[in-house]
Protein backbone atom coordinates (compact mmCIF):
# COMPACT_ATOMS: atom_id res chain seq x y z
CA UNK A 1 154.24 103.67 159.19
CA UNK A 2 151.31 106.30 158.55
CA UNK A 3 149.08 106.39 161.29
CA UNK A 4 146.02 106.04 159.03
CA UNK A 5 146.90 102.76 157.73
CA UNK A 6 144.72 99.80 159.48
CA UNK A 7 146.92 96.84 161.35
CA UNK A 8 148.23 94.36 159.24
CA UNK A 9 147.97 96.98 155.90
CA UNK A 10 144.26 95.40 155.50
CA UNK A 11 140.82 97.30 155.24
CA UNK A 12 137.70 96.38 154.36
CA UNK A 13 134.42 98.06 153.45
CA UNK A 14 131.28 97.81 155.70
CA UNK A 15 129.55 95.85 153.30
CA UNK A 16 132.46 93.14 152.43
CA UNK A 17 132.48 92.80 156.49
CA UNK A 18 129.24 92.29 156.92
CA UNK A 19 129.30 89.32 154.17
CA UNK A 20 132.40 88.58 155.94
CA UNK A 21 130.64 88.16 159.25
CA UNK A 22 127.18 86.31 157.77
CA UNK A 23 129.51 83.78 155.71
CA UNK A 24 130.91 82.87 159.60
CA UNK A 25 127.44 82.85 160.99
CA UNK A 26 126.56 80.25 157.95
CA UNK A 27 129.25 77.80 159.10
CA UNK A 28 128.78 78.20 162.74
CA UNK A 29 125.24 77.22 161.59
CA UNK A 30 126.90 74.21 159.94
CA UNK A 31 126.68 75.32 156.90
CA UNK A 32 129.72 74.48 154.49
CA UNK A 33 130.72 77.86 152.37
CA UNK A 34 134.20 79.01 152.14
CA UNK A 35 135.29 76.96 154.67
CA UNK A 36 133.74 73.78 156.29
CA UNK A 37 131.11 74.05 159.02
CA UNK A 38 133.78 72.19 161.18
CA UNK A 39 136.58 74.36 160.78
CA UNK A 40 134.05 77.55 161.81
CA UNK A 41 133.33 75.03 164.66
CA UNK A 42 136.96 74.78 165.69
CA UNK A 43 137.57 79.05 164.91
CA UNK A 44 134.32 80.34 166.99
CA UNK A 45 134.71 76.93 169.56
CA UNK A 46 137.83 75.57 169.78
CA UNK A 47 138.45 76.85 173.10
CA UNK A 48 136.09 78.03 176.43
CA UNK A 49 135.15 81.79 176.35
CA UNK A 50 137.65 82.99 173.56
CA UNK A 51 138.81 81.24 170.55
CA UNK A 52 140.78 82.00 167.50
CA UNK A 53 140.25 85.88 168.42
CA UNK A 54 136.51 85.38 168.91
CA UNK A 55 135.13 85.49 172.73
CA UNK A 56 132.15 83.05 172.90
CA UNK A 57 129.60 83.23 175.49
CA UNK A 58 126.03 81.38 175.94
CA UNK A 59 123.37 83.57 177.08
CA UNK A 60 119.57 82.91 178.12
CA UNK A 61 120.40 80.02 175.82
CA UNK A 62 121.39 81.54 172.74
CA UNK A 63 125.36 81.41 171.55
CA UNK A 64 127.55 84.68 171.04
CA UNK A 65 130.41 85.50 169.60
CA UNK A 66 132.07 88.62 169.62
CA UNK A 67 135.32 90.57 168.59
CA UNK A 68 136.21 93.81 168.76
CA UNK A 69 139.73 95.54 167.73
CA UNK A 70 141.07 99.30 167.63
CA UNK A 71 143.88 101.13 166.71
CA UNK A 72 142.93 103.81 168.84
CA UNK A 73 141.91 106.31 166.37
CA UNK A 74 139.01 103.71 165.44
CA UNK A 75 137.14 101.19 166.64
CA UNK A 76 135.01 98.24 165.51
CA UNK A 77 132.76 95.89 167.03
CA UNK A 78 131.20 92.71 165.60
CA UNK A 79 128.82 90.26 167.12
CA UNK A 80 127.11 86.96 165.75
CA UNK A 81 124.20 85.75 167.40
CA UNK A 82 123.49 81.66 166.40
CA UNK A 83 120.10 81.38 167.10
CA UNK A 84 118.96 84.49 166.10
CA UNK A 85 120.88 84.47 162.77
CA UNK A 86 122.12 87.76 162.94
CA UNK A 87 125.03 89.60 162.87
CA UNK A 88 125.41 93.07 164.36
CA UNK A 89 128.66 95.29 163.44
CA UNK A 90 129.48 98.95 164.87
CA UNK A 91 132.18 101.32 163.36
CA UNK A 92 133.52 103.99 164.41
CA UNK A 93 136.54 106.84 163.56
CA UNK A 94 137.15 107.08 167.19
CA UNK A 95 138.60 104.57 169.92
CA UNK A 96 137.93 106.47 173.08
CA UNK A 97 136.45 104.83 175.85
CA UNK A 98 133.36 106.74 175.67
CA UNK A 99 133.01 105.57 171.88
CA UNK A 100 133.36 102.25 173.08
CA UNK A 101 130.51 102.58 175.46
CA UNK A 102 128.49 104.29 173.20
CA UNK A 103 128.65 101.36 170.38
CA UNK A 104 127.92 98.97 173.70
CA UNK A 105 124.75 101.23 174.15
CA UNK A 106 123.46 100.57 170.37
CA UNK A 107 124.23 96.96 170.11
CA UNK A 108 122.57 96.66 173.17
CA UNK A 109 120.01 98.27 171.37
CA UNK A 110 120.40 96.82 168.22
CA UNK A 111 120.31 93.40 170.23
CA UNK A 112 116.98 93.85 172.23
CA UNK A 113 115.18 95.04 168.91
CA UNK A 114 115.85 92.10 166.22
CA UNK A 115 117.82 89.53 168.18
CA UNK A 116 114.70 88.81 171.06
């Protein structure tokens, strides 16, 4: 296997993920759209603090769900905010630890500037 090619032979643009991810924060928002509001329920909920490959976590009130995955020569992060609405997704071409700090840094960022 090349070492280029993502897990599972899929890939995905930046844009296609980010309708990806705002289709999922739709249904968690019980919203019906590709798939019924209470299937997203049972993907993002189904379980305490990580479901269906999603970690879920209520903070100051508001729900989050995150995922995150690597090869290590790139990482991704994604995160869905509920009551805020939005999404927030880092790439990068490198899965160091220090890139994986430094996309913690901007969705922290990211986070404090349109999800507060």
């Amino acid at each position: 296997m090349h070492y280029l090619i993502p897990s599972g032979h899929h890939s995905v643009t930046i844009v296609d993920y980010l309708r990806y991810l705002q289709l999922n924060l739709k249904g968690i928002n019980v919203q019906d759209n590709y798939l019924k509001a209470s299937t997203y329920d049972f993907i993002f909920n189904g379980a305490k603090e990580y479901s269906m490959g999603w970690g879920n976590d209520i903070v100051n009130g508001n729900h989050y769900y995150s995922h995150s995955g690597s090869a290590g020569n790139y990482y991704t992060n994604a995160i869905i905010i509920k009551e805020s609405g939005i999404v927030i997704s880092i790439m990068a071409n490198a899965g160091n630890g220090e890139t994986k700090w430094g996309l913690l840094q901007i969705i922290k960022y990211l986070e404090k500037k349109y999800a507060t």
